[in-house]
PDB file of N, CA and C in Angstrom:
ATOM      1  N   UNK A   1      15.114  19.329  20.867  1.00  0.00           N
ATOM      2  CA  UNK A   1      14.723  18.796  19.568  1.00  0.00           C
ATOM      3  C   UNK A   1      13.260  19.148  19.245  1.00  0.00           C
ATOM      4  N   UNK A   2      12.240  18.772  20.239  1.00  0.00           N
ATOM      5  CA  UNK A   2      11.147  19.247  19.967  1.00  0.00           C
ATOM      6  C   UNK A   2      10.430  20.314  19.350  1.00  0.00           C
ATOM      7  N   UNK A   3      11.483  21.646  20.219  1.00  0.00           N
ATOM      8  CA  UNK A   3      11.429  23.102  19.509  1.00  0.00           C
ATOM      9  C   UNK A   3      11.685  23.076  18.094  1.00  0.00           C
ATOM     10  N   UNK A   4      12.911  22.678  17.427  1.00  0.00           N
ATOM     11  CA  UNK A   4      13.658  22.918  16.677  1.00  0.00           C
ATOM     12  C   UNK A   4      12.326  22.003  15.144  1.00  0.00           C
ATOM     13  N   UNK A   5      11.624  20.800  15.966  1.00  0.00           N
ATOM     14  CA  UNK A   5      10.442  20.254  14.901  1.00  0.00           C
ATOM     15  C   UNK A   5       9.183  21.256  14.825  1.00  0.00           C
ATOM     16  N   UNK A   6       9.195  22.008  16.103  1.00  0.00           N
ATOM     17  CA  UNK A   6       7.956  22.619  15.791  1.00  0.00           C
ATOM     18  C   UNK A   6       8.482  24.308  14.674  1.00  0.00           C
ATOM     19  N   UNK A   7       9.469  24.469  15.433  1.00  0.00           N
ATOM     20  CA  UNK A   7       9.774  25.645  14.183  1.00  0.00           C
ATOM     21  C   UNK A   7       9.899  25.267  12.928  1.00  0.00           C
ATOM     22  N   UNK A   8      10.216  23.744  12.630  1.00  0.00           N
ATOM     23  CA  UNK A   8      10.427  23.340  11.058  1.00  0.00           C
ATOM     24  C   UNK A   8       9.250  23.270  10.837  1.00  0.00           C
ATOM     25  N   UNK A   9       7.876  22.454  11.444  1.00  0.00           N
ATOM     26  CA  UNK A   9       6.376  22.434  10.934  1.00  0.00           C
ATOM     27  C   UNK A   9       6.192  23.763  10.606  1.00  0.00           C
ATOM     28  N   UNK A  10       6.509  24.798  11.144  1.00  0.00           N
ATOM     29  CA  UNK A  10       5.504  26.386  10.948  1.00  0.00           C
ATOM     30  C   UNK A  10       6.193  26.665   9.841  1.00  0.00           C
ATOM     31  N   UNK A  11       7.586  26.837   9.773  1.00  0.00           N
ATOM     32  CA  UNK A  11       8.545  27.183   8.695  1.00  0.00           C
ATOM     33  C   UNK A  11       8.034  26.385   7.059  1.00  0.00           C
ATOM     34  N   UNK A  12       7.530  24.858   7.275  1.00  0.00           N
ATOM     35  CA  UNK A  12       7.675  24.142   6.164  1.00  0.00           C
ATOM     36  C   UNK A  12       5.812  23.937   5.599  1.00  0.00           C
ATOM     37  N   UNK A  13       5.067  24.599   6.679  1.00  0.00           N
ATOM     38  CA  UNK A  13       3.578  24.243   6.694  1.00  0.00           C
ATOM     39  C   UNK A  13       3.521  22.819   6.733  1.00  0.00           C
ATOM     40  N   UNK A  14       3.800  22.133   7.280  1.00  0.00           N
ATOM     41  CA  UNK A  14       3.830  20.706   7.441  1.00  0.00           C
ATOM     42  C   UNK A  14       4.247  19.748   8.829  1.00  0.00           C
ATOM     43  N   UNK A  15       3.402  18.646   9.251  1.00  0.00           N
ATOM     44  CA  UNK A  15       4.131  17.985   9.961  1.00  0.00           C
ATOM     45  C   UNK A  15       5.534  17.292  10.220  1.00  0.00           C
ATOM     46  N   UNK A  16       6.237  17.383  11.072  1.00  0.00           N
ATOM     47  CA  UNK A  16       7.715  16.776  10.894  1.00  0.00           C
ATOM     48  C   UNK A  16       7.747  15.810  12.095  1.00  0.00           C
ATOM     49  N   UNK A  17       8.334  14.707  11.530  1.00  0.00           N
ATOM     50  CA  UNK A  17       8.614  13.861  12.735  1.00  0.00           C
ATOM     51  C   UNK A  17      10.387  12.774  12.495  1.00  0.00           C
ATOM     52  N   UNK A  18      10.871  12.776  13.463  1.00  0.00           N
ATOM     53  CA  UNK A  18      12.725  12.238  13.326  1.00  0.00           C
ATOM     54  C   UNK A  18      12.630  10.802  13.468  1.00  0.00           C
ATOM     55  N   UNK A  19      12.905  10.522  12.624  1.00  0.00           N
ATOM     56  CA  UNK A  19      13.414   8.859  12.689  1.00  0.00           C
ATOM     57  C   UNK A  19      15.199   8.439  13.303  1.00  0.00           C
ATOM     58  N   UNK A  20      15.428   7.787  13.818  1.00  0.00           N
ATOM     59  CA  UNK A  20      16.491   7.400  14.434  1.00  0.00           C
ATOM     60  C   UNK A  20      16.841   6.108  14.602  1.00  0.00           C
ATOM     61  N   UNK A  21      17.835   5.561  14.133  1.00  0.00           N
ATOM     62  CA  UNK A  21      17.792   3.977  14.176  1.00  0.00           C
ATOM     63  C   UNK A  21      17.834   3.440  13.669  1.00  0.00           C
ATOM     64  N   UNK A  22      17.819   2.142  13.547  1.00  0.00           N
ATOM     65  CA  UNK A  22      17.673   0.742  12.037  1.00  0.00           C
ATOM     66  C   UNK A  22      16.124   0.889  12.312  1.00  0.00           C
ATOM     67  N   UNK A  23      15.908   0.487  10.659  1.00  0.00           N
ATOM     68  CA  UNK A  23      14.285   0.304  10.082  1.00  0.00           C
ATOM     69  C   UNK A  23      14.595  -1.368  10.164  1.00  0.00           C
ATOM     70  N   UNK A  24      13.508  -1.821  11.523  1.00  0.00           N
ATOM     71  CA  UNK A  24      13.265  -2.937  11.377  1.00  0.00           C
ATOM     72  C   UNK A  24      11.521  -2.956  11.797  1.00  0.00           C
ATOM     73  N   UNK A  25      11.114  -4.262  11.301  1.00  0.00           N
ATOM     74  CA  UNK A  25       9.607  -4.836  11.521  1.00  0.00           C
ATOM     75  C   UNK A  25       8.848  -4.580  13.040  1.00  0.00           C
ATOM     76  N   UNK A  26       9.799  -4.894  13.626  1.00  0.00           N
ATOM     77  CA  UNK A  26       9.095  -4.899  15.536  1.00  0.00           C
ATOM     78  C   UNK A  26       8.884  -3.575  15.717  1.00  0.00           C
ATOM     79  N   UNK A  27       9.281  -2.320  14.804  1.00  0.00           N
ATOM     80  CA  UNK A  27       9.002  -1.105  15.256  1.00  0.00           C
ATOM     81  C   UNK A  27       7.642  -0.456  14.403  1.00  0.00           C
ATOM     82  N   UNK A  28       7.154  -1.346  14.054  1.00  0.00           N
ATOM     83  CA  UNK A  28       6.298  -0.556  12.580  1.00  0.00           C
ATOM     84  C   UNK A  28       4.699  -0.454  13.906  1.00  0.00           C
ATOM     85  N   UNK A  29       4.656  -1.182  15.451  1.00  0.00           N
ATOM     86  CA  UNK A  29       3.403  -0.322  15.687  1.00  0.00           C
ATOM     87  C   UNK A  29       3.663   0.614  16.068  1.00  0.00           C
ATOM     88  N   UNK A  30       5.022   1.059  16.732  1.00  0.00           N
ATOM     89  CA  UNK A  30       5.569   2.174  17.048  1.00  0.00           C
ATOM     90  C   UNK A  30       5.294   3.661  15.970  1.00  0.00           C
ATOM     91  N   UNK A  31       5.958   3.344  14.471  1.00  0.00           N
ATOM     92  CA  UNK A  31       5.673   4.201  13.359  1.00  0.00           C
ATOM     93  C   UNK A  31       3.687   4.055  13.952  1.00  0.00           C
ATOM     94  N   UNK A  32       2.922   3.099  13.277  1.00  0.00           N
ATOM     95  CA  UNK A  32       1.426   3.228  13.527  1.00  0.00           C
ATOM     96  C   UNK A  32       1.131   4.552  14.449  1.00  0.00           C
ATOM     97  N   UNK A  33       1.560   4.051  15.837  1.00  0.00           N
ATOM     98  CA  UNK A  33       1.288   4.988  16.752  1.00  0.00           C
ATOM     99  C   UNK A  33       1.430   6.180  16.712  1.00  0.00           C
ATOM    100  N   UNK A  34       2.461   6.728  16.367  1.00  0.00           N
ATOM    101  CA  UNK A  34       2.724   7.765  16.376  1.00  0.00           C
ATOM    102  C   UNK A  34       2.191   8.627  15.314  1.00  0.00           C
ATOM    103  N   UNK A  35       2.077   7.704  13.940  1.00  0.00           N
ATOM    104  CA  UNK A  35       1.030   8.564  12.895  1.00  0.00           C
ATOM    105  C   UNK A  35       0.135   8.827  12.964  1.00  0.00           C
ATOM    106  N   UNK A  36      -0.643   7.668  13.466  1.00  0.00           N
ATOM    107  CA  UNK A  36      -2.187   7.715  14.047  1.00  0.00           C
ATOM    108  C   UNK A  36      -2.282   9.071  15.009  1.00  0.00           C
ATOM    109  N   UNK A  37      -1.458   8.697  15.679  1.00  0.00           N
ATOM    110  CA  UNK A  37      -1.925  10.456  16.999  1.00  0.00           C
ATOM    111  C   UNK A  37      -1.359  12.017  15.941  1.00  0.00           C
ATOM    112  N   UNK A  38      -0.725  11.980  15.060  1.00  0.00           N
ATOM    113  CA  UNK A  38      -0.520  12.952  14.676  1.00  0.00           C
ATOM    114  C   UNK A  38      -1.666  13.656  13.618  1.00  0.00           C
ATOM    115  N   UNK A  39      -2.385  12.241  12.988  1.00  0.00           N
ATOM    116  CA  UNK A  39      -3.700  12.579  12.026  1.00  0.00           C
ATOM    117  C   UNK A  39      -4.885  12.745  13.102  1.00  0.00           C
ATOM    118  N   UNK A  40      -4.450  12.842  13.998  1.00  0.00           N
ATOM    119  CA  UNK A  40      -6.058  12.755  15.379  1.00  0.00           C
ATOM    120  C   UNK A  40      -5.686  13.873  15.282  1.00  0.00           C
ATOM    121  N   UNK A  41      -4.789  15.044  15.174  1.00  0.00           N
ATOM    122  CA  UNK A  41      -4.510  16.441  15.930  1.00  0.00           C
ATOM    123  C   UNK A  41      -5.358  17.011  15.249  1.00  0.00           C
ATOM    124  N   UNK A  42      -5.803  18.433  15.602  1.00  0.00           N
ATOM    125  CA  UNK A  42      -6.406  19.544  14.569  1.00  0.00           C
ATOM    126  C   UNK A  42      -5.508  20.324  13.701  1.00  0.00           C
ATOM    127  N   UNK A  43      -4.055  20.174  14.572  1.00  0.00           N
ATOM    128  CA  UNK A  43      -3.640  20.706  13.206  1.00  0.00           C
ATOM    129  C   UNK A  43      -2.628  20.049  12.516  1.00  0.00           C
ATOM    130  N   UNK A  44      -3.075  18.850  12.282  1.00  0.00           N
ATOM    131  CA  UNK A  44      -2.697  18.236  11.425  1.00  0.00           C
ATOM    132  C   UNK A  44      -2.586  18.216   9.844  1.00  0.00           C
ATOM    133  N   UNK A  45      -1.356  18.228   9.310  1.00  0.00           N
ATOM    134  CA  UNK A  45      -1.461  19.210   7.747  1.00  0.00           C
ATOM    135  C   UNK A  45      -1.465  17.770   6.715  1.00  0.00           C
ATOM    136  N   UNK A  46      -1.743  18.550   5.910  1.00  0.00           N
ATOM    137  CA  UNK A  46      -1.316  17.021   4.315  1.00  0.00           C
ATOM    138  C   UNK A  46      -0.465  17.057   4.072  1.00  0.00           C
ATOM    139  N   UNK A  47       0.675  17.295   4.218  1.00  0.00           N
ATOM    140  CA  UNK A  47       2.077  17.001   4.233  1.00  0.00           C
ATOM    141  C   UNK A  47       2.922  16.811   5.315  1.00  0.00           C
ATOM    142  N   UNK A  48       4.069  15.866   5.257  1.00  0.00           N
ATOM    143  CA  UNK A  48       4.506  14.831   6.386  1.00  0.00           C
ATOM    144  C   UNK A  48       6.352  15.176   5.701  1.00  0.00           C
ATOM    145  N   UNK A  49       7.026  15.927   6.614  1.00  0.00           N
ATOM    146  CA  UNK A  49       8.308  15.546   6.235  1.00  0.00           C
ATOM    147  C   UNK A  49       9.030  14.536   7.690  1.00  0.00           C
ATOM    148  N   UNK A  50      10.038  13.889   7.125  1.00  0.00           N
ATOM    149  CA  UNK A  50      10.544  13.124   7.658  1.00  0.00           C
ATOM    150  C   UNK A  50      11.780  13.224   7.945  1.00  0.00           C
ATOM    151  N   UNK A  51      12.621  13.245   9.054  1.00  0.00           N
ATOM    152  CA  UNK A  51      14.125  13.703   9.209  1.00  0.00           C
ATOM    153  C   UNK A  51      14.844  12.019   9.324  1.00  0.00           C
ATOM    154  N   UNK A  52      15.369  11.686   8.416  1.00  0.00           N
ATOM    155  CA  UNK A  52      15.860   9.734   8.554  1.00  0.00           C
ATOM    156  C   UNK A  52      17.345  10.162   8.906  1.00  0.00           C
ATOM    157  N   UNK A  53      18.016   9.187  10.004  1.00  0.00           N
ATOM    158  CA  UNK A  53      18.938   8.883  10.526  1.00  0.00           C
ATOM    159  C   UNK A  53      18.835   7.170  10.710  1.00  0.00           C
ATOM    160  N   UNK A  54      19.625   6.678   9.626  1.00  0.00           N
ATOM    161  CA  UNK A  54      19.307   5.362   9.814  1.00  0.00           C
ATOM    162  C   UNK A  54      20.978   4.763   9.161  1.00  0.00           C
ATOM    163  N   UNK A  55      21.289   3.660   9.726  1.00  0.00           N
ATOM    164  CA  UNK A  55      22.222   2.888   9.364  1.00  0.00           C
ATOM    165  C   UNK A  55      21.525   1.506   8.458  1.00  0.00           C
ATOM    166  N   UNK A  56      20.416   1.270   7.994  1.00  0.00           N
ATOM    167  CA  UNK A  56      19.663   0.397   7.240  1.00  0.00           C
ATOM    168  C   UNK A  56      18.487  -0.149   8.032  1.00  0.00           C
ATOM    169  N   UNK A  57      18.635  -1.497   7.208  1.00  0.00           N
ATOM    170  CA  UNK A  57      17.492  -2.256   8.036  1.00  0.00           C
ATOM    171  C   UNK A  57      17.126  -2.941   7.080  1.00  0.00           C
ATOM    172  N   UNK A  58      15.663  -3.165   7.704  1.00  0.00           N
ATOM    173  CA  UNK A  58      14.728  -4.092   6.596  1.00  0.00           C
ATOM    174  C   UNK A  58      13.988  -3.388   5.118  1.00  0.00           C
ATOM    175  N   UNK A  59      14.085  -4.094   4.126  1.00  0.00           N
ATOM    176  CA  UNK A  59      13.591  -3.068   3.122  1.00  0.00           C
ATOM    177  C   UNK A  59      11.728  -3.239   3.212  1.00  0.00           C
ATOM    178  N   UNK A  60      11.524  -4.796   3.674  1.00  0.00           N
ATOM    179  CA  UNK A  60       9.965  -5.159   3.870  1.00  0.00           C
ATOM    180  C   UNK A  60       9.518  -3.974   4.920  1.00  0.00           C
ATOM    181  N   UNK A  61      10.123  -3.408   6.198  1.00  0.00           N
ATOM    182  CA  UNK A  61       9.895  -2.750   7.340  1.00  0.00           C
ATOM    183  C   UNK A  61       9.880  -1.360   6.706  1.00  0.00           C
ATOM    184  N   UNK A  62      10.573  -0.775   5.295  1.00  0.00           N
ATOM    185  CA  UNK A  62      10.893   0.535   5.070  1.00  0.00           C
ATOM    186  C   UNK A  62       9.199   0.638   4.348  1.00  0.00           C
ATOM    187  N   UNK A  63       8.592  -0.704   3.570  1.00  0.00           N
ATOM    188  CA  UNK A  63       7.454  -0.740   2.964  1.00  0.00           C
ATOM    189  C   UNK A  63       6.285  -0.567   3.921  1.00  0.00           C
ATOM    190  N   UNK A  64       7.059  -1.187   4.827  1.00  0.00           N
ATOM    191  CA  UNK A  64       5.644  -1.313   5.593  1.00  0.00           C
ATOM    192  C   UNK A  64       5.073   0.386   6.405  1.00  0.00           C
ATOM    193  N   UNK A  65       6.276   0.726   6.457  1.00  0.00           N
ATOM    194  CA  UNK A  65       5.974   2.411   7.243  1.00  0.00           C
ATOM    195  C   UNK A  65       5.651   3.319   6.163  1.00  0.00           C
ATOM    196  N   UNK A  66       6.360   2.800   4.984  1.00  0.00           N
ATOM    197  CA  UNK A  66       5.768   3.814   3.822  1.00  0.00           C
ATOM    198  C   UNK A  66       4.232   3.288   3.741  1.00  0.00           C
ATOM    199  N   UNK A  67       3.918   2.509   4.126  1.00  0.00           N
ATOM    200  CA  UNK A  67       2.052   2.273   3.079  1.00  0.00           C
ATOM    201  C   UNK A  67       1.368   2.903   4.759  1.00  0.00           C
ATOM    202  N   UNK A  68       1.898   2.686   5.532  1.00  0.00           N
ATOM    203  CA  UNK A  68       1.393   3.585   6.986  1.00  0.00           C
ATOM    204  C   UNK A  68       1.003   5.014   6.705  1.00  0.00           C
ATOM    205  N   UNK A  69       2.249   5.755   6.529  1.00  0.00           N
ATOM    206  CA  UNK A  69       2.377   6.793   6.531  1.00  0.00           C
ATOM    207  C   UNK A  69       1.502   7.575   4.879  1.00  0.00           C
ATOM    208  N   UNK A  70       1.575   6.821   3.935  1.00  0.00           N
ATOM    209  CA  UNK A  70       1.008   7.498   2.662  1.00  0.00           C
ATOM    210  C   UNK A  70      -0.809   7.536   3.269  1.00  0.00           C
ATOM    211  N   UNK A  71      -0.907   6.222   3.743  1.00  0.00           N
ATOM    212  CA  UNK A  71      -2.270   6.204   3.942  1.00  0.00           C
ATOM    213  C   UNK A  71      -2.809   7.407   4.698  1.00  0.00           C
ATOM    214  N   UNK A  72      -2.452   8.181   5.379  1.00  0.00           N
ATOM    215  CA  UNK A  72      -2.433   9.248   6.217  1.00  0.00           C
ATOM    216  C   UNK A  72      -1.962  10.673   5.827  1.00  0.00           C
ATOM    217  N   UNK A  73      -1.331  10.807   5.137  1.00  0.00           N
ATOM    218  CA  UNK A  73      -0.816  11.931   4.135  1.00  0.00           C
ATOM    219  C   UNK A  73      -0.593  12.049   3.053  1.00  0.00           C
ATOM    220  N   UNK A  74      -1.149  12.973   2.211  1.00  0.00           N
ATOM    221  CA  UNK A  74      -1.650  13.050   0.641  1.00  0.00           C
ATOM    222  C   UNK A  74       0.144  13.700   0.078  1.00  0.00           C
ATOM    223  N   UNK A  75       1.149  14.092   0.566  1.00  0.00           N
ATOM    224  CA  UNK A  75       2.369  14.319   0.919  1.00  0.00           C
ATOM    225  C   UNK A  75       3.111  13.907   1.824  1.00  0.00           C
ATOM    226  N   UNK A  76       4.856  13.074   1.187  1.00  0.00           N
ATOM    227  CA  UNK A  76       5.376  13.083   2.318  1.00  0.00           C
ATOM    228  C   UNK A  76       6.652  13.541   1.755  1.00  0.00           C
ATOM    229  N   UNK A  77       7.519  13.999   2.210  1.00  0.00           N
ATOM    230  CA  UNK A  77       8.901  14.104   1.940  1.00  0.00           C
ATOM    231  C   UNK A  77       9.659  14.186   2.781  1.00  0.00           C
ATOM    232  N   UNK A  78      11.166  13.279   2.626  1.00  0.00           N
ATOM    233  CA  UNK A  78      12.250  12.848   3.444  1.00  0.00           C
ATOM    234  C   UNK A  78      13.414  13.568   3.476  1.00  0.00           C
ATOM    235  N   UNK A  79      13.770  14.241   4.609  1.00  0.00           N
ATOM    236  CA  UNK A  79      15.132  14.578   4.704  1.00  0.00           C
ATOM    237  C   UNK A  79      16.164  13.397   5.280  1.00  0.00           C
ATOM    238  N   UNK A  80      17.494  13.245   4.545  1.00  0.00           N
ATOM    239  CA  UNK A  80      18.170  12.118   4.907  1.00  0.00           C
ATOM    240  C   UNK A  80      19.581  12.671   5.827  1.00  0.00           C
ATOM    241  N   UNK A  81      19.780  12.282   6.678  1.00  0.00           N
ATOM    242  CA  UNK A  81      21.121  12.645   7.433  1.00  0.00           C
ATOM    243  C   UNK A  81      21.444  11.469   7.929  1.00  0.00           C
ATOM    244  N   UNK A  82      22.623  10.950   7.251  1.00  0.00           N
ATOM    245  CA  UNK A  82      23.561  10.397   7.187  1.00  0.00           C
ATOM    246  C   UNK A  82      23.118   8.496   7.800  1.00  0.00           C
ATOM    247  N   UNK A  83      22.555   8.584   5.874  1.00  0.00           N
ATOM    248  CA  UNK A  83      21.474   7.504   5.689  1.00  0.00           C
ATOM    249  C   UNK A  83      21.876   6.699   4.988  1.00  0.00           C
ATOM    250  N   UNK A  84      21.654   5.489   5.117  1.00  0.00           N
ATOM    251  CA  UNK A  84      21.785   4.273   4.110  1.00  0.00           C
ATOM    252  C   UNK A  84      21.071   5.129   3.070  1.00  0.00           C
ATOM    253  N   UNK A  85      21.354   5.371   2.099  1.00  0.00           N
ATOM    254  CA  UNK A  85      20.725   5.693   0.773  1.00  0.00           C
ATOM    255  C   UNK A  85      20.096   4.491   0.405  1.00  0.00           C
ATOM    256  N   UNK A  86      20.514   3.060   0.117  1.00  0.00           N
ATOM    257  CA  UNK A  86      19.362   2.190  -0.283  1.00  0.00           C
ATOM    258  C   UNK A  86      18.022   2.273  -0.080  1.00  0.00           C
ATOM    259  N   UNK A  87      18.064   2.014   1.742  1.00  0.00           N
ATOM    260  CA  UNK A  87      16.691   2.206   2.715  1.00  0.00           C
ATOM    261  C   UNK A  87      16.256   3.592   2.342  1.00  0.00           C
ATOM    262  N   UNK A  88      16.851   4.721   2.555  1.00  0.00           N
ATOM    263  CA  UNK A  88      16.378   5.772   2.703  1.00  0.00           C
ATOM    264  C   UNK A  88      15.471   5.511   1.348  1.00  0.00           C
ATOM    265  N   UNK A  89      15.988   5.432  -0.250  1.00  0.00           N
ATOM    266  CA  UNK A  89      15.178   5.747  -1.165  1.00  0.00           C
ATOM    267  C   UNK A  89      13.686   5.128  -1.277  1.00  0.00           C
ATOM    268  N   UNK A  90      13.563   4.234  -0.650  1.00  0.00           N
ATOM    269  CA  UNK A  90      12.427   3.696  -0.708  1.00  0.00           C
ATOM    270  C   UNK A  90      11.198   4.727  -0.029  1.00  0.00           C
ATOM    271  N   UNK A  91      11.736   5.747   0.970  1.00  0.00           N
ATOM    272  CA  UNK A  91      10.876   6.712   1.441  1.00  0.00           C
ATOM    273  C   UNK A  91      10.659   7.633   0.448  1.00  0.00           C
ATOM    274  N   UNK A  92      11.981   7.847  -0.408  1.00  0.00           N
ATOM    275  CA  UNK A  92      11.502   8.737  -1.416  1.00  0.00           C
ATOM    276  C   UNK A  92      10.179   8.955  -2.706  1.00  0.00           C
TER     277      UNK A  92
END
Protein backbone atom coordinates (compact mmCIF):
# COMPACT_ATOMS: atom_id res chain seq x y z
CA UNK A 1 0.00 0.00 0.00
CA UNK A 2 2.63 2.34 0.87
CA UNK A 3 4.21 2.12 -2.68
CA UNK A 4 1.07 2.38 -4.44
CA UNK A 5 0.54 6.16 -1.99
CA UNK A 6 3.81 7.21 -2.86
CA UNK A 7 3.34 6.69 -6.67
CA UNK A 8 -0.14 8.49 -6.28
CA UNK A 9 1.75 11.64 -4.35
CA UNK A 10 4.36 11.95 -7.43
CA UNK A 11 1.59 11.14 -10.01
CA UNK A 12 -1.01 13.73 -8.28
CA UNK A 13 1.83 16.39 -6.90
CA UNK A 14 0.28 16.00 -3.65
CA UNK A 15 0.18 14.32 -0.33
CA UNK A 16 -2.05 11.15 0.02
CA UNK A 17 -3.02 9.49 3.02
CA UNK A 18 -5.99 6.19 3.42
CA UNK A 19 -8.56 6.39 5.80
CA UNK A 20 -10.13 3.07 6.87
CA UNK A 21 -12.87 2.57 9.27
CA UNK A 22 -15.78 4.35 11.11
CA UNK A 23 -15.15 8.20 11.64
CA UNK A 24 -15.45 8.36 15.26
CA UNK A 25 -14.16 11.12 18.03
CA UNK A 26 -11.47 8.82 20.00
CA UNK A 27 -9.59 8.76 16.69
CA UNK A 28 -9.28 12.51 15.87
CA UNK A 29 -5.55 12.55 17.90
CA UNK A 30 -4.72 9.83 15.73
CA UNK A 31 -5.94 12.05 12.37
CA UNK A 32 -3.79 15.16 14.54
CA UNK A 33 -0.85 12.96 14.51
CA UNK A 34 -0.48 11.92 11.56
CA UNK A 35 -1.13 15.43 9.86
CA UNK A 36 1.05 17.11 12.06
CA UNK A 37 4.11 14.72 10.95
CA UNK A 38 3.18 15.02 7.39
CA UNK A 39 3.30 19.18 7.51
CA UNK A 40 6.83 18.66 9.54
CA UNK A 41 8.16 16.84 6.19
CA UNK A 42 10.12 18.90 3.53
CA UNK A 43 8.24 17.67 1.12
CA UNK A 44 5.31 18.37 2.15
CA UNK A 45 2.86 19.83 -0.66
CA UNK A 46 -0.44 22.20 -0.35
CA UNK A 47 -2.54 19.75 -1.39
CA UNK A 48 -3.85 16.69 0.66
CA UNK A 49 -5.86 13.92 -1.16
CA UNK A 50 -7.62 11.52 0.84
CA UNK A 51 -8.54 7.79 -0.04
CA UNK A 52 -12.06 7.27 2.51
CA UNK A 53 -13.18 3.75 3.17
CA UNK A 54 -15.68 4.25 5.73
CA UNK A 55 -19.00 2.60 6.75
CA UNK A 56 -20.05 6.12 8.70
CA UNK A 57 -19.65 7.41 11.95
CA UNK A 58 -19.82 10.57 13.70
CA UNK A 59 -20.68 13.64 11.66
CA UNK A 60 -19.14 16.00 14.85
CA UNK A 61 -15.75 13.53 14.35
CA UNK A 62 -15.99 14.04 10.27
CA UNK A 63 -15.86 18.09 11.46
CA UNK A 64 -13.49 17.72 13.64
CA UNK A 65 -10.74 16.06 11.11
CA UNK A 66 -11.94 18.39 8.49
CA UNK A 67 -10.95 21.76 10.59
CA UNK A 68 -7.52 19.53 11.38
CA UNK A 69 -6.70 18.84 8.17
CA UNK A 70 -7.83 22.38 6.29
CA UNK A 71 -5.77 24.05 8.93
CA UNK A 72 -2.70 22.40 7.40
CA UNK A 73 -3.52 22.37 3.73
CA UNK A 74 -4.53 25.23 1.50
CA UNK A 75 -6.12 21.97 -0.66
CA UNK A 76 -7.74 18.91 0.09
CA UNK A 77 -9.55 16.47 -2.00
CA UNK A 78 -11.33 13.10 -1.28
CA UNK A 79 -11.40 9.98 -3.06
CA UNK A 80 -14.40 7.80 -1.80
CA UNK A 81 -14.38 3.89 -2.03
CA UNK A 82 -17.18 2.44 -0.97
CA UNK A 83 -18.34 5.22 1.45
CA UNK A 84 -21.17 6.32 3.41
CA UNK A 85 -21.79 9.21 1.06
CA UNK A 86 -23.45 11.22 3.97
CA UNK A 87 -20.03 11.19 6.08
CA UNK A 88 -17.97 11.13 3.15
CA UNK A 89 -19.59 14.60 1.83
CA UNK A 90 -18.73 16.50 4.60
CA UNK A 91 -14.92 15.96 3.45
CA UNK A 92 -15.96 17.24 0.30
Amino acid sequence: MTNRLLKLESHLSADVISFTGAIHEGYSPKVLGVIEALSKTKEKKDTLYIILTTTGGSAHAVDVYVNIIRHHYKTVNSLFLNTLIVLGQFFA
